[in-house]
PDB file of N, CA and C in Angstrom:
ATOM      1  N   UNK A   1       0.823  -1.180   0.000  1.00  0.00           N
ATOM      2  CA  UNK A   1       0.000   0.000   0.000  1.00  0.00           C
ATOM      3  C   UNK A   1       0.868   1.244   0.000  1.00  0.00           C
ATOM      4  N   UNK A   2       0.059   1.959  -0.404  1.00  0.00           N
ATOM      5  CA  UNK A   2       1.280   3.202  -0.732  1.00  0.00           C
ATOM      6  C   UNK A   2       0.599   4.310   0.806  1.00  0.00           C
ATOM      7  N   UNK A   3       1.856   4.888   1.309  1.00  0.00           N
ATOM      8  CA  UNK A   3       1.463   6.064   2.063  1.00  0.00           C
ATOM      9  C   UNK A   3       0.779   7.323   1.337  1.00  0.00           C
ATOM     10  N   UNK A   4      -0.094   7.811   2.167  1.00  0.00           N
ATOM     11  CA  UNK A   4      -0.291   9.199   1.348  1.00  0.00           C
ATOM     12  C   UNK A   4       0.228   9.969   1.729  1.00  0.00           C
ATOM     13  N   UNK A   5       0.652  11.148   1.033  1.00  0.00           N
ATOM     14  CA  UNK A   5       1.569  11.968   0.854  1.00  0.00           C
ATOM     15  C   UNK A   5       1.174  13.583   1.475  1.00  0.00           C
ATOM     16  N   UNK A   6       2.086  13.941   2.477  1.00  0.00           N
ATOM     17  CA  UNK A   6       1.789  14.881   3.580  1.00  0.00           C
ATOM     18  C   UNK A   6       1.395  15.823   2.600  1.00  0.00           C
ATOM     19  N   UNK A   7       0.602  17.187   3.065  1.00  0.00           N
ATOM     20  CA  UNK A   7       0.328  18.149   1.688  1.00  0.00           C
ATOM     21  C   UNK A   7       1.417  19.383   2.017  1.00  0.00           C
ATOM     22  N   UNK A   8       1.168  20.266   1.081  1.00  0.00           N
ATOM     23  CA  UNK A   8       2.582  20.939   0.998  1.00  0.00           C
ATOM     24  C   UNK A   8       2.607  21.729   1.944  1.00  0.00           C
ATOM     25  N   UNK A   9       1.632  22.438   2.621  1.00  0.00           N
ATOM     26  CA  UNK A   9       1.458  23.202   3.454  1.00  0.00           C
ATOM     27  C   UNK A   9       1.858  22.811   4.272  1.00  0.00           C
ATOM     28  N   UNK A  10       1.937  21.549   4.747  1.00  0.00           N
ATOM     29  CA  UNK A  10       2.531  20.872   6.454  1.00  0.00           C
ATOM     30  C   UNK A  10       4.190  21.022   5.697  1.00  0.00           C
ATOM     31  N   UNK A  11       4.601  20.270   4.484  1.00  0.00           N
ATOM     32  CA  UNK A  11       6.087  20.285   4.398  1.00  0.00           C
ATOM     33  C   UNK A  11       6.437  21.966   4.517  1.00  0.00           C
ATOM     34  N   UNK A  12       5.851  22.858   4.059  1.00  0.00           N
ATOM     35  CA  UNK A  12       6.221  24.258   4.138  1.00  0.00           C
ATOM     36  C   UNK A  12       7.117  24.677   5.353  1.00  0.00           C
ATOM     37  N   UNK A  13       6.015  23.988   6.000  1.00  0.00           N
ATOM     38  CA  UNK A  13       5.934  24.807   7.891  1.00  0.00           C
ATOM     39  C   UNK A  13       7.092  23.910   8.613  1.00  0.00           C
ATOM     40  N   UNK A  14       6.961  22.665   8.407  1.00  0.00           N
ATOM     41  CA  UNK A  14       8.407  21.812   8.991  1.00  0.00           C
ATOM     42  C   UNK A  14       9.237  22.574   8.419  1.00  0.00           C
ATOM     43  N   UNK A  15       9.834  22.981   7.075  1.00  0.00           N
ATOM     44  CA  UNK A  15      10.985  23.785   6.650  1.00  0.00           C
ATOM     45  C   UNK A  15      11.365  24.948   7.498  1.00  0.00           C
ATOM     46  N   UNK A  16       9.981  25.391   7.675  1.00  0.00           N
ATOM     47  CA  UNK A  16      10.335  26.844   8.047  1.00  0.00           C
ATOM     48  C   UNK A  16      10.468  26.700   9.647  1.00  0.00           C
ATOM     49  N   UNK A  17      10.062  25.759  10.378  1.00  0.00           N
ATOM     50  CA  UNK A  17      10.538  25.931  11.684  1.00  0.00           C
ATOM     51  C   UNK A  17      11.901  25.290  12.097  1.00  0.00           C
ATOM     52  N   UNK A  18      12.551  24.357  11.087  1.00  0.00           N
ATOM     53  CA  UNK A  18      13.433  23.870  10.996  1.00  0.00           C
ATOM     54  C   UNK A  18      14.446  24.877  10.646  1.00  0.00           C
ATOM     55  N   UNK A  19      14.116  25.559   9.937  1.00  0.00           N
ATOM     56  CA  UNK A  19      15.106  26.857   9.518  1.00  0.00           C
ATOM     57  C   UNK A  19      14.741  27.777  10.477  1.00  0.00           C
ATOM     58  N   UNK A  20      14.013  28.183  11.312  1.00  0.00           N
ATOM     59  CA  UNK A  20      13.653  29.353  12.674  1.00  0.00           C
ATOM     60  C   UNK A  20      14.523  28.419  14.007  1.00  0.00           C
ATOM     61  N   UNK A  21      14.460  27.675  14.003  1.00  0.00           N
ATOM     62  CA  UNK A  21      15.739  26.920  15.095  1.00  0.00           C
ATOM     63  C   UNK A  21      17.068  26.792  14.715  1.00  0.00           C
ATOM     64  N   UNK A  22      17.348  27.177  13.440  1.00  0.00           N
ATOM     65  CA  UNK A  22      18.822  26.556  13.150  1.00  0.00           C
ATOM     66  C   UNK A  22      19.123  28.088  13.332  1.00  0.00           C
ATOM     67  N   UNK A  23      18.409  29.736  12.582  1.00  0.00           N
ATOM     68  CA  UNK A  23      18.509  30.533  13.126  1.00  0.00           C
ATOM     69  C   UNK A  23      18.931  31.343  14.145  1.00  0.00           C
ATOM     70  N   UNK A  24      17.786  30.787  14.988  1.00  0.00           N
ATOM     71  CA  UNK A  24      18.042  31.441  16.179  1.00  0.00           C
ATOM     72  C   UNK A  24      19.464  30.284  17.511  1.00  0.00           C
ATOM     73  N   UNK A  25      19.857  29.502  16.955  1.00  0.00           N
ATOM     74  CA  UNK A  25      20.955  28.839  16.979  1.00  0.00           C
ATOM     75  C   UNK A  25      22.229  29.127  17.067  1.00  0.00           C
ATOM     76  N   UNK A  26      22.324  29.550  15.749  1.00  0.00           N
ATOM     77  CA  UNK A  26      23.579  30.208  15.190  1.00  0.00           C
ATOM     78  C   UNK A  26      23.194  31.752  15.656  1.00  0.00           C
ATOM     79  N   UNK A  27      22.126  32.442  15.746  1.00  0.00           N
ATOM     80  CA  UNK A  27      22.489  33.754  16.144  1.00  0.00           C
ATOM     81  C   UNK A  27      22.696  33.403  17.808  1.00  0.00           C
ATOM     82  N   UNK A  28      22.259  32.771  18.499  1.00  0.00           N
ATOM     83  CA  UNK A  28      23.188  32.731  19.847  1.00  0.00           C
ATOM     84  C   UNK A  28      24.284  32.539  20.045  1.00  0.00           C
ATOM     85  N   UNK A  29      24.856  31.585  19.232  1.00  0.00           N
ATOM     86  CA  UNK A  29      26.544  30.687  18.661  1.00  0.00           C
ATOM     87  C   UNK A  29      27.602  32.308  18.389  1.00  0.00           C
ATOM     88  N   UNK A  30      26.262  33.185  17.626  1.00  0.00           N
ATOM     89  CA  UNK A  30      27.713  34.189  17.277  1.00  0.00           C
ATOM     90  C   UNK A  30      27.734  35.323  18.139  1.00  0.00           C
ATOM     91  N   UNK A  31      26.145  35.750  18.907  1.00  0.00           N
ATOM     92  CA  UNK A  31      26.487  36.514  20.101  1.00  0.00           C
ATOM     93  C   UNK A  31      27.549  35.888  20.968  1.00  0.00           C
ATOM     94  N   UNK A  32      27.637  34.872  21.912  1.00  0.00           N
ATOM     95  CA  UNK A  32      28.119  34.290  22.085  1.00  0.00           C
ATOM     96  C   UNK A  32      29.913  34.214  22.171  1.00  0.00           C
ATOM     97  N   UNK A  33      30.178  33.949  20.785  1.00  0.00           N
ATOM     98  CA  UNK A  33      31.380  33.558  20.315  1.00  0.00           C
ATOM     99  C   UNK A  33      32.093  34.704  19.898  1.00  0.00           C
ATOM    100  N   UNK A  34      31.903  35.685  19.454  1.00  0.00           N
ATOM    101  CA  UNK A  34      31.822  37.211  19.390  1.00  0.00           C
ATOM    102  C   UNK A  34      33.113  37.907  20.473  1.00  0.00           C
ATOM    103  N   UNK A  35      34.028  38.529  20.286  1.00  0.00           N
ATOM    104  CA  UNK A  35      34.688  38.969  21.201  1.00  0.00           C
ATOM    105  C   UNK A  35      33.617  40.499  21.466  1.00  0.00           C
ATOM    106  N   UNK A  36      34.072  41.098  22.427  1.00  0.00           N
ATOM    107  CA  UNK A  36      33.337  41.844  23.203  1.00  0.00           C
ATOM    108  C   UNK A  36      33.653  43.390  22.125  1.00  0.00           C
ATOM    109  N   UNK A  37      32.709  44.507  22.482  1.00  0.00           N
ATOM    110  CA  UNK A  37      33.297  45.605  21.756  1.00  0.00           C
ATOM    111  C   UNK A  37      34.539  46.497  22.209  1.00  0.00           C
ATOM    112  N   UNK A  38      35.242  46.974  21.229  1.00  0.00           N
ATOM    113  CA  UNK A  38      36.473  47.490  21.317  1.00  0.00           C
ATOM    114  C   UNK A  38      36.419  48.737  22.583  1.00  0.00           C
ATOM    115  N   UNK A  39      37.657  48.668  22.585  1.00  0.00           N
ATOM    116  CA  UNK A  39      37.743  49.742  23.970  1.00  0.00           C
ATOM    117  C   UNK A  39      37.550  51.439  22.825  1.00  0.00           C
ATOM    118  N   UNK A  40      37.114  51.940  23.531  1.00  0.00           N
ATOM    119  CA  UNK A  40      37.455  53.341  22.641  1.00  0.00           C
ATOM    120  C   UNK A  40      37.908  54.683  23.821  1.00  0.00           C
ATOM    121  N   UNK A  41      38.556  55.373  23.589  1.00  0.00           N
ATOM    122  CA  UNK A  41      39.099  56.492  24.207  1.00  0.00           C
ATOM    123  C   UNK A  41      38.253  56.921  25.030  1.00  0.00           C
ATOM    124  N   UNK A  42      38.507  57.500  26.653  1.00  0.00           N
ATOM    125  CA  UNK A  42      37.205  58.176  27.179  1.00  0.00           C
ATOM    126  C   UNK A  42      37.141  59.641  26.326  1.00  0.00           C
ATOM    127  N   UNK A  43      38.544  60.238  25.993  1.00  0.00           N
ATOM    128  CA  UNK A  43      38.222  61.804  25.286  1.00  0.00           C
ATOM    129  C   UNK A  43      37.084  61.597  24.500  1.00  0.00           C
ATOM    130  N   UNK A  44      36.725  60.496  23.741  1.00  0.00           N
ATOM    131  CA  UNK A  44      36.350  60.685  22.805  1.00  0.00           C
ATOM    132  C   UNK A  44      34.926  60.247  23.072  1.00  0.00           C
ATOM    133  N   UNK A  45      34.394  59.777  24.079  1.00  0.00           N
ATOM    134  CA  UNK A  45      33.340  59.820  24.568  1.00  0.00           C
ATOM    135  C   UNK A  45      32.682  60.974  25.245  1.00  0.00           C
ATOM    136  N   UNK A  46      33.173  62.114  25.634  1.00  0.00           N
ATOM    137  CA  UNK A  46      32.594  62.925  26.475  1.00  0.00           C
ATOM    138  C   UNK A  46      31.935  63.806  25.352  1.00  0.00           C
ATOM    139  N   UNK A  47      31.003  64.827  25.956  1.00  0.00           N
ATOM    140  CA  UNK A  47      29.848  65.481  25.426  1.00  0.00           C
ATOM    141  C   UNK A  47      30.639  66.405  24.931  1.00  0.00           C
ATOM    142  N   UNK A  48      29.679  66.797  23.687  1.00  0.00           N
ATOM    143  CA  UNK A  48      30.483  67.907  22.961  1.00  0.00           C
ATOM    144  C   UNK A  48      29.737  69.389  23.528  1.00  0.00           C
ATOM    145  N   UNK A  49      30.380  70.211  23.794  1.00  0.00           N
ATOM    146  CA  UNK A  49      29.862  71.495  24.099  1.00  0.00           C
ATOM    147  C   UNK A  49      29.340  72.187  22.731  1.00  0.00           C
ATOM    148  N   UNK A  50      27.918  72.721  23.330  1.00  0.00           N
ATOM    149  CA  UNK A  50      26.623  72.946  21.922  1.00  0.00           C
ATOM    150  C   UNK A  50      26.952  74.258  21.782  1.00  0.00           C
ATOM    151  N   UNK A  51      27.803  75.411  22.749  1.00  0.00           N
ATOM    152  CA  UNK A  51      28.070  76.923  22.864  1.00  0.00           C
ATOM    153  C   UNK A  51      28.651  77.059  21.227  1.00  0.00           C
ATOM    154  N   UNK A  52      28.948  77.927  20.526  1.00  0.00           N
ATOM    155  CA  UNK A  52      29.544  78.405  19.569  1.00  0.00           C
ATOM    156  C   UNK A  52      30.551  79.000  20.182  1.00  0.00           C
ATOM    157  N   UNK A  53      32.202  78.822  19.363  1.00  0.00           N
ATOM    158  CA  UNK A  53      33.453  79.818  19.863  1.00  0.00           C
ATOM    159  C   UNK A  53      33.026  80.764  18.724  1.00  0.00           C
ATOM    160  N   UNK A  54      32.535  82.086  19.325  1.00  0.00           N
ATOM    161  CA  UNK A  54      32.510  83.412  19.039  1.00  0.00           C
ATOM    162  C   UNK A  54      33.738  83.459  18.237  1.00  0.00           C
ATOM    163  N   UNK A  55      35.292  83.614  19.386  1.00  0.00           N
ATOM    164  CA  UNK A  55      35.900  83.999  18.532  1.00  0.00           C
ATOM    165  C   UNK A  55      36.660  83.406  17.282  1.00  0.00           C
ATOM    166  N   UNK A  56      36.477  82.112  17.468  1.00  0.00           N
ATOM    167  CA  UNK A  56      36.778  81.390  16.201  1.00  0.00           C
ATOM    168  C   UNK A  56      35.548  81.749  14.842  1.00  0.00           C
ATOM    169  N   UNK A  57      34.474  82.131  15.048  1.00  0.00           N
ATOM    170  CA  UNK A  57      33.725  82.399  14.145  1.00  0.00           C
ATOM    171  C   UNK A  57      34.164  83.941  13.515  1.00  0.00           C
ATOM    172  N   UNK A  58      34.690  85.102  14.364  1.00  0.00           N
ATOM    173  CA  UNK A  58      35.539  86.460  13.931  1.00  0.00           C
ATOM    174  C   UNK A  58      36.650  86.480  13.455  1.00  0.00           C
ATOM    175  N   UNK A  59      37.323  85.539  13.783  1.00  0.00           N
ATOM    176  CA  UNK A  59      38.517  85.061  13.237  1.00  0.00           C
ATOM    177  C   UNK A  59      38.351  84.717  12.069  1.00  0.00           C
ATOM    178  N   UNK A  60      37.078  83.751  11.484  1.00  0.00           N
ATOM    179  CA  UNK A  60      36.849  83.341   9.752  1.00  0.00           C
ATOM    180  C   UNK A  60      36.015  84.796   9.066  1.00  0.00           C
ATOM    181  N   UNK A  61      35.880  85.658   9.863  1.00  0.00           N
ATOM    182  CA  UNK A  61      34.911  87.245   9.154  1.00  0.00           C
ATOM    183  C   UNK A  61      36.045  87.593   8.591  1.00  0.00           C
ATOM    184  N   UNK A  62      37.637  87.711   9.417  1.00  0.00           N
ATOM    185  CA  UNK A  62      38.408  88.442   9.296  1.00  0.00           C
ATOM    186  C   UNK A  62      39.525  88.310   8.642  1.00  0.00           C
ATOM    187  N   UNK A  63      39.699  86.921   7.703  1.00  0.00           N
ATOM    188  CA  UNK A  63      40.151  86.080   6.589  1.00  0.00           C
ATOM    189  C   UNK A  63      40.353  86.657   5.296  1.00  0.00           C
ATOM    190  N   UNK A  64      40.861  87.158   4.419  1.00  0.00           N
ATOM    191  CA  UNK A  64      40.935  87.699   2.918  1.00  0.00           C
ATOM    192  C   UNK A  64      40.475  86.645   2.706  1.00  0.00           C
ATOM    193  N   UNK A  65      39.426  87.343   1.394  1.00  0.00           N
ATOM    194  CA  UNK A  65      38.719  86.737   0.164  1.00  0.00           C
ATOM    195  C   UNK A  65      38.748  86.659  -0.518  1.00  0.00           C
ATOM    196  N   UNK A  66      38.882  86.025  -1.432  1.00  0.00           N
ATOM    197  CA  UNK A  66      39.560  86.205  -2.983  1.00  0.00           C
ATOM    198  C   UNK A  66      38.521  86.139  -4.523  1.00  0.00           C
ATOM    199  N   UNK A  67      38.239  86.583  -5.150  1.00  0.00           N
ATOM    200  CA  UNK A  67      37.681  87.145  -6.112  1.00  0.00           C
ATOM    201  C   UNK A  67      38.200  85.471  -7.194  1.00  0.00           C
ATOM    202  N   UNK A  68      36.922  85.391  -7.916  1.00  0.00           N
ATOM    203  CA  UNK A  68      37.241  84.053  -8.856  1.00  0.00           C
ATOM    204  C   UNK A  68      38.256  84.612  -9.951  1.00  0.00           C
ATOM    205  N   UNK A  69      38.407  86.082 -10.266  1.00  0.00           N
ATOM    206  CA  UNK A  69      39.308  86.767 -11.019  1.00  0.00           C
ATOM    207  C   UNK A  69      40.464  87.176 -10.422  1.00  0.00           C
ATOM    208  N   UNK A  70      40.555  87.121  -9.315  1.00  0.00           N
ATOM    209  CA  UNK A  70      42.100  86.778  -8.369  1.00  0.00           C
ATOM    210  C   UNK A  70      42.833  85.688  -8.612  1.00  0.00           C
ATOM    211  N   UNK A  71      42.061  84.983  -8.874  1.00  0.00           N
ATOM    212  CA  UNK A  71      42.764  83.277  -8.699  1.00  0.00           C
ATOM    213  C   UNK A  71      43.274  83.169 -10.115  1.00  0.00           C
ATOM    214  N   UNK A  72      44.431  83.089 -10.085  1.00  0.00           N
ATOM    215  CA  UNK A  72      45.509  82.279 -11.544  1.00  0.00           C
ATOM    216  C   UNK A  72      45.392  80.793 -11.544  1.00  0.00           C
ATOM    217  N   UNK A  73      44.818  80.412 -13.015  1.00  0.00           N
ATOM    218  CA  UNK A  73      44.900  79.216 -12.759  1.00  0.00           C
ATOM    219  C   UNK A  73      46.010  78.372 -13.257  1.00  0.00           C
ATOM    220  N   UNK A  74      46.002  76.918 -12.299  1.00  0.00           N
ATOM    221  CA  UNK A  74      47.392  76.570 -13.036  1.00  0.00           C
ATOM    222  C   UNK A  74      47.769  76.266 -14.007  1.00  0.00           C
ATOM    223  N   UNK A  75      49.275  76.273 -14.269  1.00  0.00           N
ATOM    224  CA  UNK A  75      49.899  75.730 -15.535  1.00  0.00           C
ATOM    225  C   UNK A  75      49.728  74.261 -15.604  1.00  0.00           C
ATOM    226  N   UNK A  76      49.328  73.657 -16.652  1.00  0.00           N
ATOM    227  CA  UNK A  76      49.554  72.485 -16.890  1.00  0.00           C
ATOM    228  C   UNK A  76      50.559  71.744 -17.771  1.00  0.00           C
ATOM    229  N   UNK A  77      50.993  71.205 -17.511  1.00  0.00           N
ATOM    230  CA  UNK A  77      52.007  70.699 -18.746  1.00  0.00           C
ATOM    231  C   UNK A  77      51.813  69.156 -19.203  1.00  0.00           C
ATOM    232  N   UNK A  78      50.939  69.405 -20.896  1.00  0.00           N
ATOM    233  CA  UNK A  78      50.862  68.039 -21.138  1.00  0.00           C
ATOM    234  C   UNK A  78      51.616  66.417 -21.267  1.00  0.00           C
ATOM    235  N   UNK A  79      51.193  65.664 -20.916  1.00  0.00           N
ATOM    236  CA  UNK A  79      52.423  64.590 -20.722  1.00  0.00           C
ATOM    237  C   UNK A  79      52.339  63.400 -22.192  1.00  0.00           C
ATOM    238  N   UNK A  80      53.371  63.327 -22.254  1.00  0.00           N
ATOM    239  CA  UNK A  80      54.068  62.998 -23.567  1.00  0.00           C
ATOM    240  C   UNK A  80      53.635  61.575 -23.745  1.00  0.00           C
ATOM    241  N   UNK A  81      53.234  60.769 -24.664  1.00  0.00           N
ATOM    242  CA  UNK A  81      52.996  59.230 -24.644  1.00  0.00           C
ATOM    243  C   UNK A  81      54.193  58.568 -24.258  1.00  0.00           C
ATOM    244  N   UNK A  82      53.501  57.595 -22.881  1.00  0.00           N
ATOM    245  CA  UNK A  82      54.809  56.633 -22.932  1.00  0.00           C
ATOM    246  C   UNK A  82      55.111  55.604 -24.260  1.00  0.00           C
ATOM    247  N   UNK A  83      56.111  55.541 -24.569  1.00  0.00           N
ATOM    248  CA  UNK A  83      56.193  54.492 -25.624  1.00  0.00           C
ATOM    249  C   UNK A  83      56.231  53.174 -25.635  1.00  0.00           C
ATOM    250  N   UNK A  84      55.363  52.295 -25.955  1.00  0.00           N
ATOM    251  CA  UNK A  84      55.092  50.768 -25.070  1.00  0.00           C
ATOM    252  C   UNK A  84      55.764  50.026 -26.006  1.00  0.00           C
ATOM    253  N   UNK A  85      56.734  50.385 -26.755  1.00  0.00           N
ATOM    254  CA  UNK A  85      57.766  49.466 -27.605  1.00  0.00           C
ATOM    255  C   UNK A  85      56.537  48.727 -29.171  1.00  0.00           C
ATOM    256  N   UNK A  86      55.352  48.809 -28.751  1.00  0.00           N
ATOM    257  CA  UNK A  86      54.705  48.193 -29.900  1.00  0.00           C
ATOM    258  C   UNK A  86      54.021  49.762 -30.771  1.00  0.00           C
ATOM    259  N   UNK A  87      54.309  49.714 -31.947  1.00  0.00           N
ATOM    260  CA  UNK A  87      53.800  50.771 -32.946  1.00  0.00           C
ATOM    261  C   UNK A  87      52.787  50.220 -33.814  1.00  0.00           C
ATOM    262  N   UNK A  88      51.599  51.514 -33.546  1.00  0.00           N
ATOM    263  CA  UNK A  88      50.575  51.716 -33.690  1.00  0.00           C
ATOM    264  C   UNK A  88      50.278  52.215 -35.726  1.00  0.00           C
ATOM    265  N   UNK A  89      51.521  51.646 -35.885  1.00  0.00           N
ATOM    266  CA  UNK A  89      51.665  52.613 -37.846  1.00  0.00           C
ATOM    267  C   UNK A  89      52.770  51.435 -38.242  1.00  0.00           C
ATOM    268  N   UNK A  90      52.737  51.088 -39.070  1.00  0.00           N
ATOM    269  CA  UNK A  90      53.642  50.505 -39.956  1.00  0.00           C
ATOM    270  C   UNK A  90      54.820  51.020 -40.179  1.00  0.00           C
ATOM    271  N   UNK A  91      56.142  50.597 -40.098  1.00  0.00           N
ATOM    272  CA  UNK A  91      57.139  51.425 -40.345  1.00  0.00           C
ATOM    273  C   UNK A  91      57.297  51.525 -41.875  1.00  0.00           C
ATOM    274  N   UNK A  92      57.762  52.721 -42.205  1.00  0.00           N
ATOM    275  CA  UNK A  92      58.084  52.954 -44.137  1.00  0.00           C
ATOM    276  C   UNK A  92      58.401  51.665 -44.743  1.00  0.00           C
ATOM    277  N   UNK A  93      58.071  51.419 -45.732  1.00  0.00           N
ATOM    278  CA  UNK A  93      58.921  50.291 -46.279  1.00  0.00           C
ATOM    279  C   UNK A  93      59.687  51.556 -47.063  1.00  0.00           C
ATOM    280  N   UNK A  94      60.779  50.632 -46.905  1.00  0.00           N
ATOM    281  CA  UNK A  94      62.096  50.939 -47.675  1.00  0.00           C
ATOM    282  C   UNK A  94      62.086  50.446 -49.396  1.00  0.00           C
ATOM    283  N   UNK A  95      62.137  51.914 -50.193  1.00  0.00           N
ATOM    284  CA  UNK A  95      62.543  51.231 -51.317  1.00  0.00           C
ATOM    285  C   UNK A  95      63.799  51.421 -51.755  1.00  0.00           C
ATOM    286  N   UNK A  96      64.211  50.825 -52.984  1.00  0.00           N
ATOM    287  CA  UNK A  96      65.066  50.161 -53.510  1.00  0.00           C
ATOM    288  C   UNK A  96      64.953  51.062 -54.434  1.00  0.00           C
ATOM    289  N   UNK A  97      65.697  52.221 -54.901  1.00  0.00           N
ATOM    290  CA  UNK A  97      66.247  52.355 -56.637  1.00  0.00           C
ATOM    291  C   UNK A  97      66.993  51.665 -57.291  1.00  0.00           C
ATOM    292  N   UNK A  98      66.581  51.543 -58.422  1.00  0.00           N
ATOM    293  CA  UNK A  98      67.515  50.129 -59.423  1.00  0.00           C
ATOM    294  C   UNK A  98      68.362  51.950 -60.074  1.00  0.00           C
ATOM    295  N   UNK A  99      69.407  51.346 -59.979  1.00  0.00           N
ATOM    296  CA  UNK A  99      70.615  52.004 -60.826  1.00  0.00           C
ATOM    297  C   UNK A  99      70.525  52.077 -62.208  1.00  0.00           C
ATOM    298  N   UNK A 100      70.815  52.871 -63.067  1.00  0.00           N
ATOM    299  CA  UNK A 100      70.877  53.194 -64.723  1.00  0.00           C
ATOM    300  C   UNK A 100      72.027  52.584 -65.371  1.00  0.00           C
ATOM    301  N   UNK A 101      71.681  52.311 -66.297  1.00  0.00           N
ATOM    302  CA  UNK A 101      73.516  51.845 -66.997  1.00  0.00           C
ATOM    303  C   UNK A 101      74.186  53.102 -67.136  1.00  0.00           C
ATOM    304  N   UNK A 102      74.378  54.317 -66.917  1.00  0.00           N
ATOM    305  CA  UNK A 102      75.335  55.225 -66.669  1.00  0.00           C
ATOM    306  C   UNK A 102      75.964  55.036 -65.645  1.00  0.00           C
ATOM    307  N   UNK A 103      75.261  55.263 -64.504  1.00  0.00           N
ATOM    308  CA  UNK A 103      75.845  54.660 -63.194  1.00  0.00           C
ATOM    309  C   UNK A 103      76.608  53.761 -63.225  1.00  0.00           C
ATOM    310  N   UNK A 104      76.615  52.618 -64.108  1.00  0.00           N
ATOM    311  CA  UNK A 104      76.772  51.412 -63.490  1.00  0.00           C
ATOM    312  C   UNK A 104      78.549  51.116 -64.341  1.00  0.00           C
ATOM    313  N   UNK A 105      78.433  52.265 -65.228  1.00  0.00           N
ATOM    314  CA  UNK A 105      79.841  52.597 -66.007  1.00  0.00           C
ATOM    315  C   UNK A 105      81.019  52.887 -65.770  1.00  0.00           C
ATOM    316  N   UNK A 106      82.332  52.475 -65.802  1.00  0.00           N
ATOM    317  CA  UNK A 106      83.420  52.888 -65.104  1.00  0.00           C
ATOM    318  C   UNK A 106      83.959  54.050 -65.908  1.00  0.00           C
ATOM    319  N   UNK A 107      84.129  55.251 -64.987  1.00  0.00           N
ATOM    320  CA  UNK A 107      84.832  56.119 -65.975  1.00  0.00           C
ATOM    321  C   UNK A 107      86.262  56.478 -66.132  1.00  0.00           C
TER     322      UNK A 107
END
């Protein structure tokens, strides 16, 4: 006799609680296993003061400003191709002049 065959909805739910235990498993395994958080500086924990430094803010009033027509811009100097030993052009072919029988005459 043949078994009948669970319906999908029950296999669904075994998956999924089978996978909600292996889950919450491994997320205890890595709290857990986890070294602790890093030490960090106390300076760098303390509260930041919300006051504004006045005089650091008179100090940037009292800064030269410079005009976008003040500013020189720089020189650039274009850079030359490196040469990667392989050429991008055919070199000349070389021809050959054939000589005349004058030329070729002893005088």
């Amino acid at each position: 006799m043949r078994k009948p065959k669970a319906p999908h909805l029950v296999t669904v739910a075994i998956f999924t609680t089978i996978t909600t235990i292996f889950w919450i498993f491994f997320s205890l395994y890595r709290i857990l296993a986890t070294e602790s958080l890093p030490k960090v500086d106390p300076k760098l924990l303390e509260p930041l003061n919300p006051e504004l430094d006045r005089e650091a803010l008179n100090l940037l009033e009292e800064r030269v400003y410079f005009e976008e027509t003040d500013i020189t811009k720089p020189f650039f100097v274009p850079l030359l191709p490196i040469p990667t030993g392989i050429s991008e052009e055919p070199p000349p072919e070389e021809t050959v002049e054939e000589s005349t029988e004058s030329a070729n005459t002893p005088i």
